[in-house]
PDB file of N, CA and C in Angstrom:
ATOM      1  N   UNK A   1       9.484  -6.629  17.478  1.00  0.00           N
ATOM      2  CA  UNK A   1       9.423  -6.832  16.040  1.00  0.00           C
ATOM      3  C   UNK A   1       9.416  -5.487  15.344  1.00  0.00           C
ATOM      4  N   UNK A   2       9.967  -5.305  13.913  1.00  0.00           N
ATOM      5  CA  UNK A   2      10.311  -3.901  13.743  1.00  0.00           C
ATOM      6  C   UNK A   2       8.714  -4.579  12.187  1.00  0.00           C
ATOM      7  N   UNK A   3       8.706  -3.079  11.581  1.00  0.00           N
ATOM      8  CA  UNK A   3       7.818  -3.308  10.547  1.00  0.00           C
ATOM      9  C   UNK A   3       7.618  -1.886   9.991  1.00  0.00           C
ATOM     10  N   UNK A   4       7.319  -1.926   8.586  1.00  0.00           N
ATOM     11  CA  UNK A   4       7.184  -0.511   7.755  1.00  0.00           C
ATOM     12  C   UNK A   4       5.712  -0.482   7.302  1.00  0.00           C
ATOM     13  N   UNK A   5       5.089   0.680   7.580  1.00  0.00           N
ATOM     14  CA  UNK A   5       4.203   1.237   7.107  1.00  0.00           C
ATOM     15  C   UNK A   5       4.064   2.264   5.582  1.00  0.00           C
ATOM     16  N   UNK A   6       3.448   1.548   4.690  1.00  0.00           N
ATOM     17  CA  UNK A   6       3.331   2.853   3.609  1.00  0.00           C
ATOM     18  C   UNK A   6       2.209   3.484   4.102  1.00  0.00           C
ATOM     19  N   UNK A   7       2.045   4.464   4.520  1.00  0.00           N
ATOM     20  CA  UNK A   7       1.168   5.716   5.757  1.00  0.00           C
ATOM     21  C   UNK A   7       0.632   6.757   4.806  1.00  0.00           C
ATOM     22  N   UNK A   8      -0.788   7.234   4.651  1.00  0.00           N
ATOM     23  CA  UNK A   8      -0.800   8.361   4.464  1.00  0.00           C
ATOM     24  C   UNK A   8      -2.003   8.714   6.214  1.00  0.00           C
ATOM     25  N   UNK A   9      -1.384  10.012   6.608  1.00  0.00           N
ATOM     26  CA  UNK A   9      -2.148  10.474   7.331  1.00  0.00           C
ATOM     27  C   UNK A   9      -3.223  11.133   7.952  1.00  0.00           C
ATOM     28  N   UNK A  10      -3.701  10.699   6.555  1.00  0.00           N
ATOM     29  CA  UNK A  10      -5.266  11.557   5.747  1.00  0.00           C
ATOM     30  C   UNK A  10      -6.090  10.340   6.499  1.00  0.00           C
ATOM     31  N   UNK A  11      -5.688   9.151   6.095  1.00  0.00           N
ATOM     32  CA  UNK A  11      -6.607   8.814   5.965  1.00  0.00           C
ATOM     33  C   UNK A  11      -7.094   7.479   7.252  1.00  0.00           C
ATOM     34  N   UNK A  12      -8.160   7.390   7.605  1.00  0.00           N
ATOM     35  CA  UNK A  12      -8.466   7.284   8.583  1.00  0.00           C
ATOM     36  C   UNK A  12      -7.948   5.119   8.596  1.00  0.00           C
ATOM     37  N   UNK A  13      -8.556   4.648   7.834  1.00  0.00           N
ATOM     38  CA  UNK A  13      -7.969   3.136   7.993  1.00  0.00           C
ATOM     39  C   UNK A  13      -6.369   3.282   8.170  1.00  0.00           C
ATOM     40  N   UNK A  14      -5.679   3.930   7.409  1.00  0.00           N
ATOM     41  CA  UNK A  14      -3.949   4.268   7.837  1.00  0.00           C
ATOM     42  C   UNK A  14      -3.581   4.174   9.298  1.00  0.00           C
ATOM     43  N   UNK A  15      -4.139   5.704   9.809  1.00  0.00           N
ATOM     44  CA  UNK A  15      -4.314   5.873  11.195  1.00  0.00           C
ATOM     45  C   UNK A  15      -4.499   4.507  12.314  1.00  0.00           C
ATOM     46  N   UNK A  16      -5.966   4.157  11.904  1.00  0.00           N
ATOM     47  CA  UNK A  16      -5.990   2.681  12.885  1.00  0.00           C
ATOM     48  C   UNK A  16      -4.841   2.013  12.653  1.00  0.00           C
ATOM     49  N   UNK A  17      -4.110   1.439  11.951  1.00  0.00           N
ATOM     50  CA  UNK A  17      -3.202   0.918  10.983  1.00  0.00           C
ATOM     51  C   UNK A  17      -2.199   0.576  12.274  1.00  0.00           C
ATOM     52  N   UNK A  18      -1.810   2.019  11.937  1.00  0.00           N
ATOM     53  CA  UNK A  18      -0.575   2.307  12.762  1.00  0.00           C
ATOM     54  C   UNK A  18      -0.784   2.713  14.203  1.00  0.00           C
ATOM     55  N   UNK A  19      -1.979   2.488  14.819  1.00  0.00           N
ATOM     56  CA  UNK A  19      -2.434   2.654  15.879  1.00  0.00           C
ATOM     57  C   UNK A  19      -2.077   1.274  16.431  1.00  0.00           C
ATOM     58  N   UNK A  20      -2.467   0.536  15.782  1.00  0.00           N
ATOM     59  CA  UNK A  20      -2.521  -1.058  15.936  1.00  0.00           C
ATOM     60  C   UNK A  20      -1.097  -1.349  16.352  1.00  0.00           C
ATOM     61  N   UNK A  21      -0.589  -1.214  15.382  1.00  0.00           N
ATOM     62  CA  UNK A  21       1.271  -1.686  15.416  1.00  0.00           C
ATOM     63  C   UNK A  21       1.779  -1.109  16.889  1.00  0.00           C
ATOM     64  N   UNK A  22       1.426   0.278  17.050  1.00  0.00           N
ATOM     65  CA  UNK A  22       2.310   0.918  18.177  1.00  0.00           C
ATOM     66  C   UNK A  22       1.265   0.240  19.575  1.00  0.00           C
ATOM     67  N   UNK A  23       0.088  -0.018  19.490  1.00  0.00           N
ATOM     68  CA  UNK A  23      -0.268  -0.627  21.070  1.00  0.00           C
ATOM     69  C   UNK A  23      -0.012  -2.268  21.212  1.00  0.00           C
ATOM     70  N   UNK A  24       0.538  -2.562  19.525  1.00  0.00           N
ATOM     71  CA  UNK A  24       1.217  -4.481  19.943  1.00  0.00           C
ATOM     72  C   UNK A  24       3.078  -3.841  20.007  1.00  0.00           C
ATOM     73  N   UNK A  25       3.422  -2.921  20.073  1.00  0.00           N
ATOM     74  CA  UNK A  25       4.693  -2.559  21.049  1.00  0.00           C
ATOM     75  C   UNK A  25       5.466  -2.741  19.653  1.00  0.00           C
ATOM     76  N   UNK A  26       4.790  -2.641  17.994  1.00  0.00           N
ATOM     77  CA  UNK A  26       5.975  -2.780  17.114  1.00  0.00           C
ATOM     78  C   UNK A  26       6.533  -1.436  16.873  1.00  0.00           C
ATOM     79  N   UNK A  27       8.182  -1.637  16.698  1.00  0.00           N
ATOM     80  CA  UNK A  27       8.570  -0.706  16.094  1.00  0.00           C
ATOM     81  C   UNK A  27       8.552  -0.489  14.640  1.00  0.00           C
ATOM     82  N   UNK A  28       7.992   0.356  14.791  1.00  0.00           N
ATOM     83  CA  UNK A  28       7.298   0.961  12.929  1.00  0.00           C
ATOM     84  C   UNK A  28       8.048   2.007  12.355  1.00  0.00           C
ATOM     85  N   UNK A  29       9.285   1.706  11.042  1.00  0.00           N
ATOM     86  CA  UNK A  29       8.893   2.763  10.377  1.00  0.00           C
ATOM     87  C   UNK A  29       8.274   3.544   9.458  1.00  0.00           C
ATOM     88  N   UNK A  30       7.637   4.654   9.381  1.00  0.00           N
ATOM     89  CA  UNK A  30       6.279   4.851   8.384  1.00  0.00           C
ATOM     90  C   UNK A  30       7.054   5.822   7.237  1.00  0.00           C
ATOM     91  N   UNK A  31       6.666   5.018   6.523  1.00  0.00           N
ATOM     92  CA  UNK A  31       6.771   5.612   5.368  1.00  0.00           C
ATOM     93  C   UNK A  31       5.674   6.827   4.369  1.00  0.00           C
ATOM     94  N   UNK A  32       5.305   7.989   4.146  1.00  0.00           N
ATOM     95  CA  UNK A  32       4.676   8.590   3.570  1.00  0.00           C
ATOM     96  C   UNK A  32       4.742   8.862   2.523  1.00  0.00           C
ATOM     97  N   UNK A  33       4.172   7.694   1.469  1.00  0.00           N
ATOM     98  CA  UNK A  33       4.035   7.186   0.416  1.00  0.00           C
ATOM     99  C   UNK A  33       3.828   8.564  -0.589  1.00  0.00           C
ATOM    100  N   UNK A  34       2.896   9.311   0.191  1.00  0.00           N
ATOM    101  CA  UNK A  34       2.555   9.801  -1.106  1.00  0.00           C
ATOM    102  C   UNK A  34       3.760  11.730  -1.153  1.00  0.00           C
ATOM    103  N   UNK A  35       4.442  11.407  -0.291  1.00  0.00           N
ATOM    104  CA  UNK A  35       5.406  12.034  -0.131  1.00  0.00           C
ATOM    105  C   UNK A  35       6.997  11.712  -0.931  1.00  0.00           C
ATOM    106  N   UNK A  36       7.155  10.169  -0.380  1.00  0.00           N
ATOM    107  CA  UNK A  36       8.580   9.623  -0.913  1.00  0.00           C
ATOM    108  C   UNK A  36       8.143   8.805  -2.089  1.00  0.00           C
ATOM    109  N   UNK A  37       7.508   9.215  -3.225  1.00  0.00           N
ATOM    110  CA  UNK A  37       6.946   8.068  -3.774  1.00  0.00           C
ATOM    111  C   UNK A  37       7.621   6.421  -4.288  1.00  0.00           C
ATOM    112  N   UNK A  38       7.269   5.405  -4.006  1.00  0.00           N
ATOM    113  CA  UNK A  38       7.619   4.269  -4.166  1.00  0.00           C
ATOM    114  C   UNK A  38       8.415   3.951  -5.378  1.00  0.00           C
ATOM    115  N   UNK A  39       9.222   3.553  -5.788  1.00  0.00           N
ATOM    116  CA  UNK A  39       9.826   3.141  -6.919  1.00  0.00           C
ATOM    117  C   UNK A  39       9.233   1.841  -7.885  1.00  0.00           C
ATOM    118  N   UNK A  40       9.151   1.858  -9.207  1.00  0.00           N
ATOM    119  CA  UNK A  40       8.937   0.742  -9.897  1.00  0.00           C
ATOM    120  C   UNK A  40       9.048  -0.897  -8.841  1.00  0.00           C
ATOM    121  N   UNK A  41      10.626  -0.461  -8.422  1.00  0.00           N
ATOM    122  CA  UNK A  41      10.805  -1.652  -8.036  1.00  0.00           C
ATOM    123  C   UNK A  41       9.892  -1.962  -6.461  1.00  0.00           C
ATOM    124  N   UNK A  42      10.373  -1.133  -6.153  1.00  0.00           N
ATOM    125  CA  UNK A  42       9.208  -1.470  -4.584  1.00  0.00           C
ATOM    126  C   UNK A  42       7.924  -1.615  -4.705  1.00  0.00           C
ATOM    127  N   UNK A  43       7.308  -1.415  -5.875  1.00  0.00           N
ATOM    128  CA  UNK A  43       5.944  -1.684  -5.999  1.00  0.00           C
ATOM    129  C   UNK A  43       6.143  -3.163  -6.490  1.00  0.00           C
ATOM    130  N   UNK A  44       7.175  -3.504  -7.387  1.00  0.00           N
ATOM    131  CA  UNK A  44       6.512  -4.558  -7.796  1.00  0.00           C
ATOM    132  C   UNK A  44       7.632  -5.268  -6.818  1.00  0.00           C
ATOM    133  N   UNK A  45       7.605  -5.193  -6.036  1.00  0.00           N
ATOM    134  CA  UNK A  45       8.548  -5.787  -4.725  1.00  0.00           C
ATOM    135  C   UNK A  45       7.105  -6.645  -3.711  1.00  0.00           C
ATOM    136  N   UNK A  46       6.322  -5.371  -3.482  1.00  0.00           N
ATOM    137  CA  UNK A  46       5.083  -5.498  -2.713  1.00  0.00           C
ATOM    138  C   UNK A  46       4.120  -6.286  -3.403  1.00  0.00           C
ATOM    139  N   UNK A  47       3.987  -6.093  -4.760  1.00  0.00           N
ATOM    140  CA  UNK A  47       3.156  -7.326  -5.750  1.00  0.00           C
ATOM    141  C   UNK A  47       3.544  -8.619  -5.390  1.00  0.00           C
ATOM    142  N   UNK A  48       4.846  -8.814  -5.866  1.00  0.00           N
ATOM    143  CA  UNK A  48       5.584 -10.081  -5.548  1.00  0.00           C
ATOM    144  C   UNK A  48       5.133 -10.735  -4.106  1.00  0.00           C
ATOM    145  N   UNK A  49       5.252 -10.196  -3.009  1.00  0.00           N
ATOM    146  CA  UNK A  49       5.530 -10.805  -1.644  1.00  0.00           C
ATOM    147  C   UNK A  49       3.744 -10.903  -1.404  1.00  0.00           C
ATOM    148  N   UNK A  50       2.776 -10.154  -1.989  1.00  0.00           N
ATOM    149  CA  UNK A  50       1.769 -10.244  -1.772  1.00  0.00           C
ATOM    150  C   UNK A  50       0.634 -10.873  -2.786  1.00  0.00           C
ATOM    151  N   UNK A  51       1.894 -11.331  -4.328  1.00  0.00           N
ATOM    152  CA  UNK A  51       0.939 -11.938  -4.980  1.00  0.00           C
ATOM    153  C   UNK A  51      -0.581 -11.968  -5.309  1.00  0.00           C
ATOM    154  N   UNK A  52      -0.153 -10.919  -5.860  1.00  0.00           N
ATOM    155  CA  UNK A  52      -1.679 -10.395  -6.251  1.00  0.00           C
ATOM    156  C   UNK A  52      -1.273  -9.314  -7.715  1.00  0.00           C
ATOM    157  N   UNK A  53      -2.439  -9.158  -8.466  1.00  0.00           N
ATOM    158  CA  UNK A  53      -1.986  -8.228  -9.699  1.00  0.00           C
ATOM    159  C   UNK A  53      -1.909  -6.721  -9.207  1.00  0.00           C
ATOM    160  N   UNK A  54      -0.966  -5.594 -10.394  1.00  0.00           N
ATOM    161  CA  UNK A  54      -1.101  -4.537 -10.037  1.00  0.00           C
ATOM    162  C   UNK A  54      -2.321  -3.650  -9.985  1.00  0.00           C
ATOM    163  N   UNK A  55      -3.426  -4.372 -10.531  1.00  0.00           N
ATOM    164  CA  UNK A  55      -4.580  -3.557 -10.292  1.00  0.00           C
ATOM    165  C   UNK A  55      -5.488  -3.815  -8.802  1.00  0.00           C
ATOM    166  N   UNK A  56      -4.721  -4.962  -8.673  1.00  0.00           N
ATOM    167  CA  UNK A  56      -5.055  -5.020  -7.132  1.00  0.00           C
ATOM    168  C   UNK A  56      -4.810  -4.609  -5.468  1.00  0.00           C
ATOM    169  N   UNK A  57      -4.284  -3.717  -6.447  1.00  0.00           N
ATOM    170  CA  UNK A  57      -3.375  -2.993  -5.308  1.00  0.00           C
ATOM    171  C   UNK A  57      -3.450  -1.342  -5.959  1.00  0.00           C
ATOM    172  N   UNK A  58      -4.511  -1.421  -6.600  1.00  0.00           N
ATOM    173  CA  UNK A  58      -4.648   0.200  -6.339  1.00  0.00           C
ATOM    174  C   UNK A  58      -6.235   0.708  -6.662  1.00  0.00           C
ATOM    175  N   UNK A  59      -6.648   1.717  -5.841  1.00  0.00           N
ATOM    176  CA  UNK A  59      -8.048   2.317  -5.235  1.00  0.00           C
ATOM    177  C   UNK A  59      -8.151   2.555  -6.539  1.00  0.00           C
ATOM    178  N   UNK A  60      -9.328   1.372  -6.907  1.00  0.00           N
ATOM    179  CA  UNK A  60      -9.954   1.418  -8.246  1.00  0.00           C
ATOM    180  C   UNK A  60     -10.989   2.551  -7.809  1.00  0.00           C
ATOM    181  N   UNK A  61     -11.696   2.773  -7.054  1.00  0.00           N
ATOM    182  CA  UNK A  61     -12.567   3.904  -6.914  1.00  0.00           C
ATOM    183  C   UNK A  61     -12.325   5.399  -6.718  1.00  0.00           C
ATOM    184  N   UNK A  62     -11.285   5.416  -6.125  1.00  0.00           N
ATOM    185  CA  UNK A  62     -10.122   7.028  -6.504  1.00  0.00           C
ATOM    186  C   UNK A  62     -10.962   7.903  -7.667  1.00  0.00           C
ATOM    187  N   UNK A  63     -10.755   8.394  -7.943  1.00  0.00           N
ATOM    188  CA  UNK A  63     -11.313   9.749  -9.233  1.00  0.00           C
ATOM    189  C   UNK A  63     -10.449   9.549 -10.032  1.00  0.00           C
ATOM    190  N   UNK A  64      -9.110   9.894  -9.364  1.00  0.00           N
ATOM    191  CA  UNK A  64      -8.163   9.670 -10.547  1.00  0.00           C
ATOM    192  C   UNK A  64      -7.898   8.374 -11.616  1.00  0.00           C
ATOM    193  N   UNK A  65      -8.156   7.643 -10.776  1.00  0.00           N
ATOM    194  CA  UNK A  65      -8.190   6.089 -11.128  1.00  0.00           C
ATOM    195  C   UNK A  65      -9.149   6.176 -12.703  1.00  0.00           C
ATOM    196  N   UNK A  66     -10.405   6.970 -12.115  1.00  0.00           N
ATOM    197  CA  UNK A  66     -11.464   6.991 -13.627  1.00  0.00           C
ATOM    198  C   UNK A  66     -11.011   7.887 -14.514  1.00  0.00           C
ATOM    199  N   UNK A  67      -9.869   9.036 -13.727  1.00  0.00           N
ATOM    200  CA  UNK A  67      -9.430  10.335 -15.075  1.00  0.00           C
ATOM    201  C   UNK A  67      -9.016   9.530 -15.512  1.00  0.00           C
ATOM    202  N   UNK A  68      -7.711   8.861 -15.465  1.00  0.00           N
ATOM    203  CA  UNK A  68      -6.754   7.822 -16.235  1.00  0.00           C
ATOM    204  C   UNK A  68      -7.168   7.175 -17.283  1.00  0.00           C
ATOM    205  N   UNK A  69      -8.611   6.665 -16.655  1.00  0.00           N
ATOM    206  CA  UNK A  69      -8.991   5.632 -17.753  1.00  0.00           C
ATOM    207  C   UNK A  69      -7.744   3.925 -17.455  1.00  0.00           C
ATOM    208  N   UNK A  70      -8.060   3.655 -16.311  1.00  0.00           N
ATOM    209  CA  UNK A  70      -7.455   2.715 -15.798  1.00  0.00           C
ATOM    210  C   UNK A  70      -8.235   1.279 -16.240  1.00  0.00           C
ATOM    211  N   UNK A  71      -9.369   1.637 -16.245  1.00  0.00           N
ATOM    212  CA  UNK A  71     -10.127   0.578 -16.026  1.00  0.00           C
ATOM    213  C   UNK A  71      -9.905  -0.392 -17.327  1.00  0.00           C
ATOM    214  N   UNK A  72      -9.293   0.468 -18.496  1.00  0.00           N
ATOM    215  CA  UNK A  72      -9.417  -0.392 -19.972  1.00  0.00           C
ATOM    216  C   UNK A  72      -7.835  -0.890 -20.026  1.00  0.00           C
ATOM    217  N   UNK A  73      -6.727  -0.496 -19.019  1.00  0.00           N
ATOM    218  CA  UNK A  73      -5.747  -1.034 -19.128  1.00  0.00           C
ATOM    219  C   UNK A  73      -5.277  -2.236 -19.262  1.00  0.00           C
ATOM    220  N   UNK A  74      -4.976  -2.904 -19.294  1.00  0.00           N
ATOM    221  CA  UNK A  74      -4.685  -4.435 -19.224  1.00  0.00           C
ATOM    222  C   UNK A  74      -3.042  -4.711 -18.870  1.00  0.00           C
ATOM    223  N   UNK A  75      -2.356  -3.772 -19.337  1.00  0.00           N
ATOM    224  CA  UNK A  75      -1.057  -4.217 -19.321  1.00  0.00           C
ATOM    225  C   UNK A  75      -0.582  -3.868 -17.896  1.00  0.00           C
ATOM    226  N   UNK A  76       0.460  -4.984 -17.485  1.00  0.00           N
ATOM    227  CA  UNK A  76       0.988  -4.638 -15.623  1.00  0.00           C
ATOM    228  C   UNK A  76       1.871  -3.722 -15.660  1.00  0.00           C
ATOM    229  N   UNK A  77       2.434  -3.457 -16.623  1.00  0.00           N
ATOM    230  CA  UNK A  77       3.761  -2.326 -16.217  1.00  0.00           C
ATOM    231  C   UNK A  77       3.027  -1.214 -16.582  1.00  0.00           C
ATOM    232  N   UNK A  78       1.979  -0.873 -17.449  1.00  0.00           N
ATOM    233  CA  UNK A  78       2.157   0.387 -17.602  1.00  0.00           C
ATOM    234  C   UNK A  78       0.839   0.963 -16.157  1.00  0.00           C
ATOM    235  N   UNK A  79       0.184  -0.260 -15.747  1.00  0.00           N
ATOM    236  CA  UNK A  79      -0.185   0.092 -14.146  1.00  0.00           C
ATOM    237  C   UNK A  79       0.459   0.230 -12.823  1.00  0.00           C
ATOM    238  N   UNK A  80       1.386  -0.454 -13.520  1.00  0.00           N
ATOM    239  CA  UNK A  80       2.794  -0.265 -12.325  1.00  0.00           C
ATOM    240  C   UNK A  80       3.097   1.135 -11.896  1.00  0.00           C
ATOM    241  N   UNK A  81       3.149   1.874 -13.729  1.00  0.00           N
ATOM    242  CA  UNK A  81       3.954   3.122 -14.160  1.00  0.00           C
ATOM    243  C   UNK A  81       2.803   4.104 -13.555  1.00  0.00           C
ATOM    244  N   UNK A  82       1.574   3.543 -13.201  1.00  0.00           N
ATOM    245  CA  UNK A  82       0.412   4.730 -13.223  1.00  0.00           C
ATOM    246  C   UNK A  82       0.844   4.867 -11.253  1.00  0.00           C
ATOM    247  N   UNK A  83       0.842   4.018 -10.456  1.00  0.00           N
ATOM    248  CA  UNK A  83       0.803   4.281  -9.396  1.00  0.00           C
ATOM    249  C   UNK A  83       2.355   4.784  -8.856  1.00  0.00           C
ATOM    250  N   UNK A  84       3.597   4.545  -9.290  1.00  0.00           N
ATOM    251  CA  UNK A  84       4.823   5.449  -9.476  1.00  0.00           C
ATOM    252  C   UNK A  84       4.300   6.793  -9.502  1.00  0.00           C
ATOM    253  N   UNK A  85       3.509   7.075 -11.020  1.00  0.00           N
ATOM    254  CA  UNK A  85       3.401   8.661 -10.555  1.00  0.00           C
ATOM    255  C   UNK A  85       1.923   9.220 -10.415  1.00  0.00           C
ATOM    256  N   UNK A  86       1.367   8.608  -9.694  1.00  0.00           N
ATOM    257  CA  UNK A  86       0.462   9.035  -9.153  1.00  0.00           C
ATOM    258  C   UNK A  86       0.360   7.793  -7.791  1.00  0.00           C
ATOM    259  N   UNK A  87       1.103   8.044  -6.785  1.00  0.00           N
ATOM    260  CA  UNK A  87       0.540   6.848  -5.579  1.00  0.00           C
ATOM    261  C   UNK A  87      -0.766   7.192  -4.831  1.00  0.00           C
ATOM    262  N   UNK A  88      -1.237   7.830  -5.157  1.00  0.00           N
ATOM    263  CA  UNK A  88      -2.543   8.260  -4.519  1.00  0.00           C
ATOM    264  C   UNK A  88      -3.326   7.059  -4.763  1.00  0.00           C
ATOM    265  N   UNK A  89      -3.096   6.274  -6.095  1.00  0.00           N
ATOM    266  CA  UNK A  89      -3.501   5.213  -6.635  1.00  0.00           C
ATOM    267  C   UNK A  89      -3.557   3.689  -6.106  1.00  0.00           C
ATOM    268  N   UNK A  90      -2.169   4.102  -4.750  1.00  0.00           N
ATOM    269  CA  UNK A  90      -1.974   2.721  -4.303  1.00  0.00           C
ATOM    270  C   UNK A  90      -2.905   2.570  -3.090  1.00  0.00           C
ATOM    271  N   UNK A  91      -3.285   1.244  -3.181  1.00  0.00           N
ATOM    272  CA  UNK A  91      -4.278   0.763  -1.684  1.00  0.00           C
ATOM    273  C   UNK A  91      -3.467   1.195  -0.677  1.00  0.00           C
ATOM    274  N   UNK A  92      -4.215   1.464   0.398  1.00  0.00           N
ATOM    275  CA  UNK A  92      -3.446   1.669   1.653  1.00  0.00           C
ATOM    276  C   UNK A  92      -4.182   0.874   3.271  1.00  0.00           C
ATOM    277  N   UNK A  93      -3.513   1.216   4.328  1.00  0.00           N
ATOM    278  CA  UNK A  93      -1.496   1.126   4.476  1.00  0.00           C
ATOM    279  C   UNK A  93      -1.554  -0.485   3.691  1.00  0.00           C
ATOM    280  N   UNK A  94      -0.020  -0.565   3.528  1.00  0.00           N
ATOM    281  CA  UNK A  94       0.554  -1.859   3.261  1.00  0.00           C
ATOM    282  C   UNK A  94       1.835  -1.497   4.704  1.00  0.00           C
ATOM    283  N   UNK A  95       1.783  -2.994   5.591  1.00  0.00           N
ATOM    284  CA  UNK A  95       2.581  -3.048   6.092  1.00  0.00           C
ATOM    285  C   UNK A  95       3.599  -4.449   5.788  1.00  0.00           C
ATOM    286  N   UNK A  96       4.738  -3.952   5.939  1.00  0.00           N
ATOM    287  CA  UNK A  96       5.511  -5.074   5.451  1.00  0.00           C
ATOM    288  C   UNK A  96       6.521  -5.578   7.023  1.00  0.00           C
ATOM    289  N   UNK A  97       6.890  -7.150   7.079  1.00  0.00           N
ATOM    290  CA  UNK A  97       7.530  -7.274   7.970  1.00  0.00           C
ATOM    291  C   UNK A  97       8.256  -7.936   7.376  1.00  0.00           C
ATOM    292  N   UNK A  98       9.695  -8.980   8.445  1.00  0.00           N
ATOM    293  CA  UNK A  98      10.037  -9.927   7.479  1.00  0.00           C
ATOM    294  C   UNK A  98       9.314 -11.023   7.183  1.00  0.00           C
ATOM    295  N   UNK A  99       7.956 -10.952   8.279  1.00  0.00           N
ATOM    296  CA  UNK A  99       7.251 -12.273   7.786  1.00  0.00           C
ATOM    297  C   UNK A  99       6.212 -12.443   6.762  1.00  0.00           C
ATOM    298  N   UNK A 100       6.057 -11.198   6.241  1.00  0.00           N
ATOM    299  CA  UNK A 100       4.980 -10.896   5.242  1.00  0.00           C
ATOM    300  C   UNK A 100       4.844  -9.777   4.989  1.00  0.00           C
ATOM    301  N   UNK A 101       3.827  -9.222   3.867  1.00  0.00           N
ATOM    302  CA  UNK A 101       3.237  -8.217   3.833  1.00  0.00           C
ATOM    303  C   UNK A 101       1.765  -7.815   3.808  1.00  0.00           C
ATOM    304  N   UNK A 102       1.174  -7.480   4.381  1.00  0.00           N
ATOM    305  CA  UNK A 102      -0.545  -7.110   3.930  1.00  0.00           C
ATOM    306  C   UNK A 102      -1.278  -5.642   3.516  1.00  0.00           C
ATOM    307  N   UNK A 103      -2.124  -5.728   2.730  1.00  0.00           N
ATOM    308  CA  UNK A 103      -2.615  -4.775   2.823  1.00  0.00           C
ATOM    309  C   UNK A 103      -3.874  -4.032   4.448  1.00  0.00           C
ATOM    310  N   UNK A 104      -3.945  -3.294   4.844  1.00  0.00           N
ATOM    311  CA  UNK A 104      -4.336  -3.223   5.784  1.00  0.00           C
ATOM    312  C   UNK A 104      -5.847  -2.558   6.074  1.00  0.00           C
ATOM    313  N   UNK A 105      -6.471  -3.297   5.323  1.00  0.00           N
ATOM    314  CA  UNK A 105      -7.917  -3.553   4.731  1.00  0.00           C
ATOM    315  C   UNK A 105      -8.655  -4.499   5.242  1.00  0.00           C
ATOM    316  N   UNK A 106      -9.447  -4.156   6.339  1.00  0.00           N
ATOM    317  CA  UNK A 106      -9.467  -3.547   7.174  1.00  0.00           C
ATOM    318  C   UNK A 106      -8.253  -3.558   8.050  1.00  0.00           C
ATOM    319  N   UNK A 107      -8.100  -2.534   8.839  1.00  0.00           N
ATOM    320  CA  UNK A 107      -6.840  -2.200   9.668  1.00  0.00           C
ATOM    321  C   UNK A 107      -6.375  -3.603  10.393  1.00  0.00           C
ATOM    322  N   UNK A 108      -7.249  -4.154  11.268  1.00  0.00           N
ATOM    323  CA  UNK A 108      -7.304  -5.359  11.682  1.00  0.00           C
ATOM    324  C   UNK A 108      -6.097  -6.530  11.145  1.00  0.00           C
ATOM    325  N   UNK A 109      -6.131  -6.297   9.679  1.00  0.00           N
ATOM    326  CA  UNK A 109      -5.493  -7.244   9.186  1.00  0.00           C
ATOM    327  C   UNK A 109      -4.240  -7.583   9.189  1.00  0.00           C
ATOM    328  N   UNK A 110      -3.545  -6.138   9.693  1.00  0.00           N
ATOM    329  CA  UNK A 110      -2.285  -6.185  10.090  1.00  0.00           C
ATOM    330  C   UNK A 110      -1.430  -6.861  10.728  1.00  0.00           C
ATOM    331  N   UNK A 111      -2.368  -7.484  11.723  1.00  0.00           N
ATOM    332  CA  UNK A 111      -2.224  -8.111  13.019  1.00  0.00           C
ATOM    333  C   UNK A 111      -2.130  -9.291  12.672  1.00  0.00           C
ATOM    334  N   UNK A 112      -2.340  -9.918  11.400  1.00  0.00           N
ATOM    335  CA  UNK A 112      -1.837 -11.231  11.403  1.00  0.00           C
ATOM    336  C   UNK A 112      -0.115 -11.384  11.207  1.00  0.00           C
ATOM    337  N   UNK A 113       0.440 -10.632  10.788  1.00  0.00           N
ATOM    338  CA  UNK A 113       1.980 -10.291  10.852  1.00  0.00           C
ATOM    339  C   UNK A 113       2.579 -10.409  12.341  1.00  0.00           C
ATOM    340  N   UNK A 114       1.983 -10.337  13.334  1.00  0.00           N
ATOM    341  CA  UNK A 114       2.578 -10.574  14.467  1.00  0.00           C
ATOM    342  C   UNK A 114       1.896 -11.377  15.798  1.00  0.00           C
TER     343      UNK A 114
END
């Protein structure tokens, strides 16, 4: 089974993440989110398939999250627009397959994809 990781390698739930995938024998490619940053559309690609709002899908506890002043936002696109340019913002990993996507919170959770 093949599957994509949005990866940062900081951080330690990521790591398990993709630890997980490579000892169930998936081929993963990882993506380093906060490197290639995600497009409008791929975020709200990952909303869609995971049905959930855009504030739910990004580290309300971050710092930056409180510089922003996120918390009084209400509107979805212009939270959309906050994690575009700043993805530091987005939860992490999200792995996507063709059978789903999850966030990988705890790492564990991944594993229901395969």
């Amino acid at each position: 089974m093949k599957a994509t990781i949005w990866h940062n390698p900081k951080c330690s739930k990521s790591r398990e993440a993709l630890e997980l995938l490579h000892d169930k024998g998936v081929d993963v490619e990882v993506v380093k989110y906060l490197e290639s940053k995600p497009s409008k559309e791929e975020i709200e690609e990952i909303l869609s398939k995971l049905h959930i709002s855009a504030r739910e899908l990004m580290r309300t506890k971050e710092d930056l999250y409180k510089e922003l002043e996120l918390k009084s936002v209400m509107d979805e696109q212009m939270l959309v627009a906050a994690m575009v340019e700043n993805p530091k913002l987005i939860e992490r990993p999200i792995v996507i397959t063709q059978k789903g996507v999850v966030i990988g919170r705890p790492p564990e959770k991944v594993l229901e994809l395969f």
